[in-house]
N, C-alpha and C. Protein backbone atom coordinates (compact mmCIF):
# COMPACT_ATOMS: atom_id res chain seq x y z
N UNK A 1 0.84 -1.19 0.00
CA UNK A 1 0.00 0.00 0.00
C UNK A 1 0.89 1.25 0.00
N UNK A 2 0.51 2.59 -0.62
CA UNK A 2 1.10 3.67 -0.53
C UNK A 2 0.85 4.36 0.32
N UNK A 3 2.41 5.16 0.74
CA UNK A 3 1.53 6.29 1.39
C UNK A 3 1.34 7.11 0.59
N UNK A 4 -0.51 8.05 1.49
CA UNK A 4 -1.12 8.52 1.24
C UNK A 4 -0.33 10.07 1.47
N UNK A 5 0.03 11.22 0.89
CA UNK A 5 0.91 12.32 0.96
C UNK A 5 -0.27 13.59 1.00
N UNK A 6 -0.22 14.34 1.92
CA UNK A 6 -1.36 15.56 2.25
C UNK A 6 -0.88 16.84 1.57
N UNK A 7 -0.97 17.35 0.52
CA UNK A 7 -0.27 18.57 -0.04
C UNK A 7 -1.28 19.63 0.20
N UNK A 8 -0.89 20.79 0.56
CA UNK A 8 -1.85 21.71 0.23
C UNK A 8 -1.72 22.94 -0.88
N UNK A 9 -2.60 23.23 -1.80
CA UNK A 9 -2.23 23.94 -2.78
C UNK A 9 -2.80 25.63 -2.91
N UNK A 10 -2.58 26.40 -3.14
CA UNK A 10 -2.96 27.54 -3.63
C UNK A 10 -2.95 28.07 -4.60
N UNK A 11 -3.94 28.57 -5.53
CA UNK A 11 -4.22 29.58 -6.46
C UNK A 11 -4.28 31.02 -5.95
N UNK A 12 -3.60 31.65 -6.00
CA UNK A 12 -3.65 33.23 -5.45
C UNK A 12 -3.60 33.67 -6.96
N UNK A 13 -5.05 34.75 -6.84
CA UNK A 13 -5.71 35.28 -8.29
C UNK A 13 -5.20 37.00 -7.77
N UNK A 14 -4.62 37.23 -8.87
CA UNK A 14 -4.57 38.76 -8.29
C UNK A 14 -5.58 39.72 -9.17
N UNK A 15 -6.06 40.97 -9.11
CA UNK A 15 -7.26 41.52 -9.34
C UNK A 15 -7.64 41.47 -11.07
N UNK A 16 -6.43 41.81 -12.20
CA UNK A 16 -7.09 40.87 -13.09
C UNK A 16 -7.92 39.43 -13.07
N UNK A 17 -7.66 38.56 -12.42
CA UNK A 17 -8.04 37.04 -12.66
C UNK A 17 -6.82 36.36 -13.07
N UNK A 18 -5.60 36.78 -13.04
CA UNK A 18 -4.79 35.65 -13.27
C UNK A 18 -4.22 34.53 -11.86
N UNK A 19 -3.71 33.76 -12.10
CA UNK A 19 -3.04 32.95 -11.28
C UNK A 19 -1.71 32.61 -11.26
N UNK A 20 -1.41 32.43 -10.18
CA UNK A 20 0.53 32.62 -10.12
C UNK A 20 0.97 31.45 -9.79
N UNK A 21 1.65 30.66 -10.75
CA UNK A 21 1.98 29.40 -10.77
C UNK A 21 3.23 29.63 -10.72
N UNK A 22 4.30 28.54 -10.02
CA UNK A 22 5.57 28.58 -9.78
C UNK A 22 6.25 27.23 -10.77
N UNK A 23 7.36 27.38 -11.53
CA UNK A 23 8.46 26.03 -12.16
C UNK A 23 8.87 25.76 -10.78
N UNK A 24 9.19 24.38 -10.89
CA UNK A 24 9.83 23.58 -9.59
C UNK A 24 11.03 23.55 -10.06
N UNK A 25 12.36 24.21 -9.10
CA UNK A 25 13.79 24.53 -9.84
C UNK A 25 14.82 23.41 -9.88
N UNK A 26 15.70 23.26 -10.72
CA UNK A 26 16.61 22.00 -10.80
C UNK A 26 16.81 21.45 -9.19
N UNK A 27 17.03 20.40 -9.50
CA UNK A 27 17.10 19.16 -8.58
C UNK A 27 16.35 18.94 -7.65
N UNK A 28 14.85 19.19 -7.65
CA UNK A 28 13.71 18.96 -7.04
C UNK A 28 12.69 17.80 -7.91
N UNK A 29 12.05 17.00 -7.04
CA UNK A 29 11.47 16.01 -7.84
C UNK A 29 10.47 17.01 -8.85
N UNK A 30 10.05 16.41 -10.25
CA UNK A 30 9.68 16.87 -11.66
C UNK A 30 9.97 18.58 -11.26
N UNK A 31 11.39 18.37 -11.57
CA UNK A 31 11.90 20.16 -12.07
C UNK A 31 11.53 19.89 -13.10
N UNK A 32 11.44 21.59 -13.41
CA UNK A 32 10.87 22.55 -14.65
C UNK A 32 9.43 22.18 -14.78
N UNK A 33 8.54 21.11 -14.20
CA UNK A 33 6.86 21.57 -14.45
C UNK A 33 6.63 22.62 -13.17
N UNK A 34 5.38 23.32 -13.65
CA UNK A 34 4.74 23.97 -12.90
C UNK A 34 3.64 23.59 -12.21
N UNK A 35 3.82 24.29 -10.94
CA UNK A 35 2.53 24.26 -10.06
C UNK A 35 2.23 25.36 -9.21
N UNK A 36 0.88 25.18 -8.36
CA UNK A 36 0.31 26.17 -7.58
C UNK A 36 1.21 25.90 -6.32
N UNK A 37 1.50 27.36 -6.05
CA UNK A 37 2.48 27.24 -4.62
C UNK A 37 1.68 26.39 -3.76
N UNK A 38 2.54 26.23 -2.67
CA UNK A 38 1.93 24.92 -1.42
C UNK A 38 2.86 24.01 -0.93
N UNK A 39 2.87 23.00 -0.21
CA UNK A 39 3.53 22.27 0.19
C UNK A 39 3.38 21.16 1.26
N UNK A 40 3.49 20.15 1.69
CA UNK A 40 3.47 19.01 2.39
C UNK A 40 2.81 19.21 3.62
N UNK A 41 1.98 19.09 4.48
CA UNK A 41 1.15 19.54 5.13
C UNK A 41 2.05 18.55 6.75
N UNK A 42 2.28 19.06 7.37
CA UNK A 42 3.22 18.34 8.50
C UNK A 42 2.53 17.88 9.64
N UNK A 43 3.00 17.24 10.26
CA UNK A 43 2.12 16.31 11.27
C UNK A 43 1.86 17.57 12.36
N UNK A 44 0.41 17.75 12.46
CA UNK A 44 -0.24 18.48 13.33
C UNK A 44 -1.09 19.70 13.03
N UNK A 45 -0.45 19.86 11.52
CA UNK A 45 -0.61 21.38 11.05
C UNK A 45 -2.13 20.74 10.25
N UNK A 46 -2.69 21.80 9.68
CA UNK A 46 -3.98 21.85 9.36
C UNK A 46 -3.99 22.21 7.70
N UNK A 47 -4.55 22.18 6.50
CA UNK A 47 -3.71 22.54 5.48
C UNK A 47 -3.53 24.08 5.20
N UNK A 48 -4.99 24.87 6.07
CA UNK A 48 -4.85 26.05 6.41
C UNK A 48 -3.56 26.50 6.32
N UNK A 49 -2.88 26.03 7.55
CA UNK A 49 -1.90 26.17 7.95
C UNK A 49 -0.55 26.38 7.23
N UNK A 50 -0.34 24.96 6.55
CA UNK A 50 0.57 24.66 6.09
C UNK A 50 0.61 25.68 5.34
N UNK A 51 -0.64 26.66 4.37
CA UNK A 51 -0.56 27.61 3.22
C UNK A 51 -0.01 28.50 3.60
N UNK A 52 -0.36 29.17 4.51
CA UNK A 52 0.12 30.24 5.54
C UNK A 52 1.63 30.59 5.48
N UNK A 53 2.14 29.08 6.13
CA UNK A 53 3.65 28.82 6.04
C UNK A 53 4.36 29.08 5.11
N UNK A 54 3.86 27.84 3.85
CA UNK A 54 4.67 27.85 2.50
C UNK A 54 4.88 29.44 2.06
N UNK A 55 3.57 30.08 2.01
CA UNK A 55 3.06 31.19 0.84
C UNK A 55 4.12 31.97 1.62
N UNK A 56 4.33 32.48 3.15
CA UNK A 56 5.45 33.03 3.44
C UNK A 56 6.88 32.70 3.17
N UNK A 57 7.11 31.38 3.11
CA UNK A 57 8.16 30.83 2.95
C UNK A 57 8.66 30.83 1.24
N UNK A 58 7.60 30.64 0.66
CA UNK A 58 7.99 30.66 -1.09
C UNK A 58 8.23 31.65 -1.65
N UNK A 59 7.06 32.92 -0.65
CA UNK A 59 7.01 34.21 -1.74
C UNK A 59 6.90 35.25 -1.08
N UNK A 60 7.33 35.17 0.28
CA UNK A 60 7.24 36.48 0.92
C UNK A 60 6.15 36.67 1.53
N UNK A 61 4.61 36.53 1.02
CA UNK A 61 3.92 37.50 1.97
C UNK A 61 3.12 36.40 2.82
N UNK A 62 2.24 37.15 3.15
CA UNK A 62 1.37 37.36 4.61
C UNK A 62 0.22 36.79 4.20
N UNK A 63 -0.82 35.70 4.73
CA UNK A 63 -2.07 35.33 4.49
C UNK A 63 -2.95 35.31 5.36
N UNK A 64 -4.08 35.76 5.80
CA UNK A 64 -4.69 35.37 6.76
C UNK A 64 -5.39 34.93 6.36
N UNK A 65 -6.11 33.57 7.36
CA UNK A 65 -6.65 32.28 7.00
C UNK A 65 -7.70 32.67 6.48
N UNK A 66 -8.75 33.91 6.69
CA UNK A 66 -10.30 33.95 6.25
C UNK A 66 -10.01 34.59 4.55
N UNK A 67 -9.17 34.49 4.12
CA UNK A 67 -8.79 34.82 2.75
C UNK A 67 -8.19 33.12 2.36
N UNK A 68 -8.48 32.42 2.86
CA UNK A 68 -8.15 30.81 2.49
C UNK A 68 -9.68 30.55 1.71
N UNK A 69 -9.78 30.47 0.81
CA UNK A 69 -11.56 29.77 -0.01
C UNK A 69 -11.26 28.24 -0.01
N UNK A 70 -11.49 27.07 0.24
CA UNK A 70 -11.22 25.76 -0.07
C UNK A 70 -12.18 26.00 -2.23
N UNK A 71 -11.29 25.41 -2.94
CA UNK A 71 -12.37 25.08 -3.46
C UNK A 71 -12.39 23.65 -4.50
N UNK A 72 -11.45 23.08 -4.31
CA UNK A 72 -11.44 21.76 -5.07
C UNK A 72 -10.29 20.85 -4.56
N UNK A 73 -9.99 19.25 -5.09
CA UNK A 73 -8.99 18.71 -4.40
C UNK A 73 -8.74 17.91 -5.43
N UNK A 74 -7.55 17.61 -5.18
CA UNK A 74 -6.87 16.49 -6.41
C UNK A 74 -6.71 15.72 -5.71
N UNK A 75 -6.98 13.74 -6.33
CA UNK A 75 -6.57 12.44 -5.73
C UNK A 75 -5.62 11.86 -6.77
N UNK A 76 -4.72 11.92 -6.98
CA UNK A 76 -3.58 11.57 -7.60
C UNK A 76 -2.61 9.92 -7.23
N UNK A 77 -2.45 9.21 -7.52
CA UNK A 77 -1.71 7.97 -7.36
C UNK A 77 0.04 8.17 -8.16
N UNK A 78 0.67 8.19 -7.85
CA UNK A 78 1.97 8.21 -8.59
C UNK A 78 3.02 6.77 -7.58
N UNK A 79 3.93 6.02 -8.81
CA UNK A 79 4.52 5.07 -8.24
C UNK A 79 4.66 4.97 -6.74
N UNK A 80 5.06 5.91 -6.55
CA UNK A 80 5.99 5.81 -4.80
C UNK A 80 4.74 5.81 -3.78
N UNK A 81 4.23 7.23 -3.91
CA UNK A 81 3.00 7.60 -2.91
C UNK A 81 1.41 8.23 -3.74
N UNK A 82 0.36 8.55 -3.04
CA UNK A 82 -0.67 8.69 -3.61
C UNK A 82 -0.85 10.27 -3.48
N UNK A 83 -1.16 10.98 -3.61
CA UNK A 83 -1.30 12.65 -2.79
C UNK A 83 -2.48 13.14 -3.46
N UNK A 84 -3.05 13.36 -2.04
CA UNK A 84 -4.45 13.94 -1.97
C UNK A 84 -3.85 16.03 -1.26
N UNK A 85 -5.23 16.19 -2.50
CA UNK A 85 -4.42 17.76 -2.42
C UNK A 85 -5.40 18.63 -2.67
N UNK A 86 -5.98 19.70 -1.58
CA UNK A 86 -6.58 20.71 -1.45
C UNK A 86 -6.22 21.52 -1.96
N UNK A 87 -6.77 21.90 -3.28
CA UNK A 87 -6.83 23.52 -3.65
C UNK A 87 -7.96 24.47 -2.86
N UNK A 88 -7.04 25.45 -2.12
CA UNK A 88 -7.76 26.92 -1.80
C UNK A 88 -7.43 28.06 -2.57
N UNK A 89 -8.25 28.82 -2.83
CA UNK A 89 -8.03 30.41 -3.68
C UNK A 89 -7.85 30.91 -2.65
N UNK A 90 -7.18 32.27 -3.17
CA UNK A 90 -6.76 33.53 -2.07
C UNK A 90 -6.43 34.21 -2.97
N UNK A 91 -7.54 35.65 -3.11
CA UNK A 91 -7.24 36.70 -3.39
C UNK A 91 -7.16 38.00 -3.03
N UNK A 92 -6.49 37.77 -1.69
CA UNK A 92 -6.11 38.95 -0.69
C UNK A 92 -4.69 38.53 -0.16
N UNK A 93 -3.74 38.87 0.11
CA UNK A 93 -2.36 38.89 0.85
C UNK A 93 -1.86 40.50 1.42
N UNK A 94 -1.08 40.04 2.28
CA UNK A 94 -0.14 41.19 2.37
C UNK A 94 1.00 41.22 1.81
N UNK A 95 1.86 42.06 1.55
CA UNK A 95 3.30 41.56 1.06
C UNK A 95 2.95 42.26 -0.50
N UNK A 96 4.74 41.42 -1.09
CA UNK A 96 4.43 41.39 -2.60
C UNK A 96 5.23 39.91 -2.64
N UNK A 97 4.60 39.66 -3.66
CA UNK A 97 4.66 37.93 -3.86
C UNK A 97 6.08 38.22 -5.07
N UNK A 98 7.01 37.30 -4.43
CA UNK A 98 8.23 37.22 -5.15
C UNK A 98 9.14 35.67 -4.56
N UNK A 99 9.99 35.50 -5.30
CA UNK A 99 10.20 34.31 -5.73
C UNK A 99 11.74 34.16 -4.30
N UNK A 100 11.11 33.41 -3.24
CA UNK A 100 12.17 33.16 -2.49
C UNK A 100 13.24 31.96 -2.47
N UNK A 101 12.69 30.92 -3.13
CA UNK A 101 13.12 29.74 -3.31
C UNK A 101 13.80 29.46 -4.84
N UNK A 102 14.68 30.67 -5.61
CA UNK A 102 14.97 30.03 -6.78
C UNK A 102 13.85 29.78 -7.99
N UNK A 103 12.57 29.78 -7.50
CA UNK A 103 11.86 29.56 -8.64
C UNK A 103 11.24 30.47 -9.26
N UNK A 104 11.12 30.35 -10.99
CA UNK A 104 10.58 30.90 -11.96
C UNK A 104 8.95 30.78 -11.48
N UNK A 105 8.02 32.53 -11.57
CA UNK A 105 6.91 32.78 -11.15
C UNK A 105 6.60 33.23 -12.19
N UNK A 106 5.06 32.74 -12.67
CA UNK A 106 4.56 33.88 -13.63
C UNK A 106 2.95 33.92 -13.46
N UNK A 107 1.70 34.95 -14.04
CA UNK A 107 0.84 35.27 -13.32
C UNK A 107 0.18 35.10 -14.86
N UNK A 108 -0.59 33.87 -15.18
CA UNK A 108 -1.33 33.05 -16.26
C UNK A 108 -3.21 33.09 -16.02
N UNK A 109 -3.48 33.64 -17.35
CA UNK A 109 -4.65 33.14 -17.59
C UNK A 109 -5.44 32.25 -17.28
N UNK A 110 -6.26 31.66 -16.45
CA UNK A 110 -6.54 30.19 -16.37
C UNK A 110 -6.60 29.63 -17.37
N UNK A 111 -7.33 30.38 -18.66
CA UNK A 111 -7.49 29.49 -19.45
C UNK A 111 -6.06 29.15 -20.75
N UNK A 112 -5.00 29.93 -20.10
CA UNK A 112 -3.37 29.36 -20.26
C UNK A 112 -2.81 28.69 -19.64
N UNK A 113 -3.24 28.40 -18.72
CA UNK A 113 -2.84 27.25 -17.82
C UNK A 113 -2.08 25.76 -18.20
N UNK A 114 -2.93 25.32 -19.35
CA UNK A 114 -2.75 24.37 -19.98
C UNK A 114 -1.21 24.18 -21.00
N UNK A 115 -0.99 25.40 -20.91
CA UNK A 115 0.25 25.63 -21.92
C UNK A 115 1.39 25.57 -21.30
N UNK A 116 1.34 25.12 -19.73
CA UNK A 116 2.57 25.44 -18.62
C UNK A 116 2.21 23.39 -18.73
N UNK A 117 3.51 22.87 -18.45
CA UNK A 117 3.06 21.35 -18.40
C UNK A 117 3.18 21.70 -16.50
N UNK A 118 2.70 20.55 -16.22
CA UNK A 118 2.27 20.52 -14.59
C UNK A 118 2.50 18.67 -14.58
N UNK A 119 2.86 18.75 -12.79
CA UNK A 119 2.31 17.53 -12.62
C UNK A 119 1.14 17.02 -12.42
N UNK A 120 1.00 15.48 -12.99
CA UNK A 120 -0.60 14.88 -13.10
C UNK A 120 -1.66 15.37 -11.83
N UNK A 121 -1.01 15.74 -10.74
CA UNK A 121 -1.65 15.27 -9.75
C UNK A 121 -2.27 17.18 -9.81
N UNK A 122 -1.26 18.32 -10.38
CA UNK A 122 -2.26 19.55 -10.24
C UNK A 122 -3.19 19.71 -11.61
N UNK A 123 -2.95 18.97 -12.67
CA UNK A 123 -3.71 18.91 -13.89
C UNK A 123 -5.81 19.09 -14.01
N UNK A 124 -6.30 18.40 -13.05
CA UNK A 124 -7.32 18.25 -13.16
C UNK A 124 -7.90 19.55 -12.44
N UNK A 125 -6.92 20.36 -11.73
CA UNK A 125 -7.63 21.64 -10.82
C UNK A 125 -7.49 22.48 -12.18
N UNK A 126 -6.78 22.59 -13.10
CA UNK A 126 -7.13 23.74 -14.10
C UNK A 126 -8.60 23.96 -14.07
N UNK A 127 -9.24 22.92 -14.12
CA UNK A 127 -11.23 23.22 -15.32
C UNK A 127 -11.81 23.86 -13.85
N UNK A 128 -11.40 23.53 -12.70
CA UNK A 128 -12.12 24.01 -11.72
C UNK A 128 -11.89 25.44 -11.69
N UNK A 129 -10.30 25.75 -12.06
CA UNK A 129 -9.84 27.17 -11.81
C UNK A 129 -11.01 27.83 -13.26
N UNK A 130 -11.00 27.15 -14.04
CA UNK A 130 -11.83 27.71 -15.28
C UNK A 130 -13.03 28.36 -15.01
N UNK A 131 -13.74 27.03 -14.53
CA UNK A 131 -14.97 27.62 -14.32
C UNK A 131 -15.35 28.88 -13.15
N UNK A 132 -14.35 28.79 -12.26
CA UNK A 132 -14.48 29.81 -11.18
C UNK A 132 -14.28 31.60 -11.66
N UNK A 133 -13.49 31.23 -12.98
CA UNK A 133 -13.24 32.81 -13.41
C UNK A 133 -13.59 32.94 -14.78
């Protein structure tokens, strides 16, 4: 049996409607696809939480949780482990969102989305991000 891996993801839409997807930078598992910032949700933390963390930790700013929207989840199976993964929107922060970790950021159309390759497991949140904007 696999383990089951808790990711939590974010779409942060800024007041056009775009979304800010990050490349995963050399020598990280599938460098160069893109995804919605987020990260591994740690024993105790809530995925709330974990967003909070990452989004400070990836890009600088500030989130408070009632700017967390839940609005879809990915169930993904890949060889090793399975990862089940909460997408929340947030389109409020403090800060300015910039790239702390080395990685390439850019602020996409949803309905360009498709033109960034991603891993399988954030693929199926595009149509949700679609229909929402």
């Amino acid at each position: 049996m696999r383990e089951i891996l808790l990711v939590a993801a974010c779409a942060l839409l800024d007041p056009d409607g775009r979304v800010l997807i990050a490349q995963r930078p050399a020598g990280k598992t599938m460098a160069g696809l893109w995804e919605f910032p987020g990260g591994k949700v740690e024993a105790g933390e809530r995925p709330e939480d974990t967003l909070i963390r990452e989004l400070e930790e990836e890009l600088g700013i500030v989130v408070d949780e009632q700017c967390l929207a839940p609005l879809t989840f990915a169930s993904h199976s890949y060889p090793e482990f399975h990862v089940l993964m909460p997408l929340y929107v947030c389109r409020r922060w403090n800060g300015t969102v910039a790239p702390r970790e080395g990685q390439r950021l850019v602020w996409v159309r949803p309905r360009e989305l498709r033109n960034y390759p991603m891993p399988p497991a954030d693929q199926p949140l595009i149509s949700h991000l679609m229909n929402l904007l």
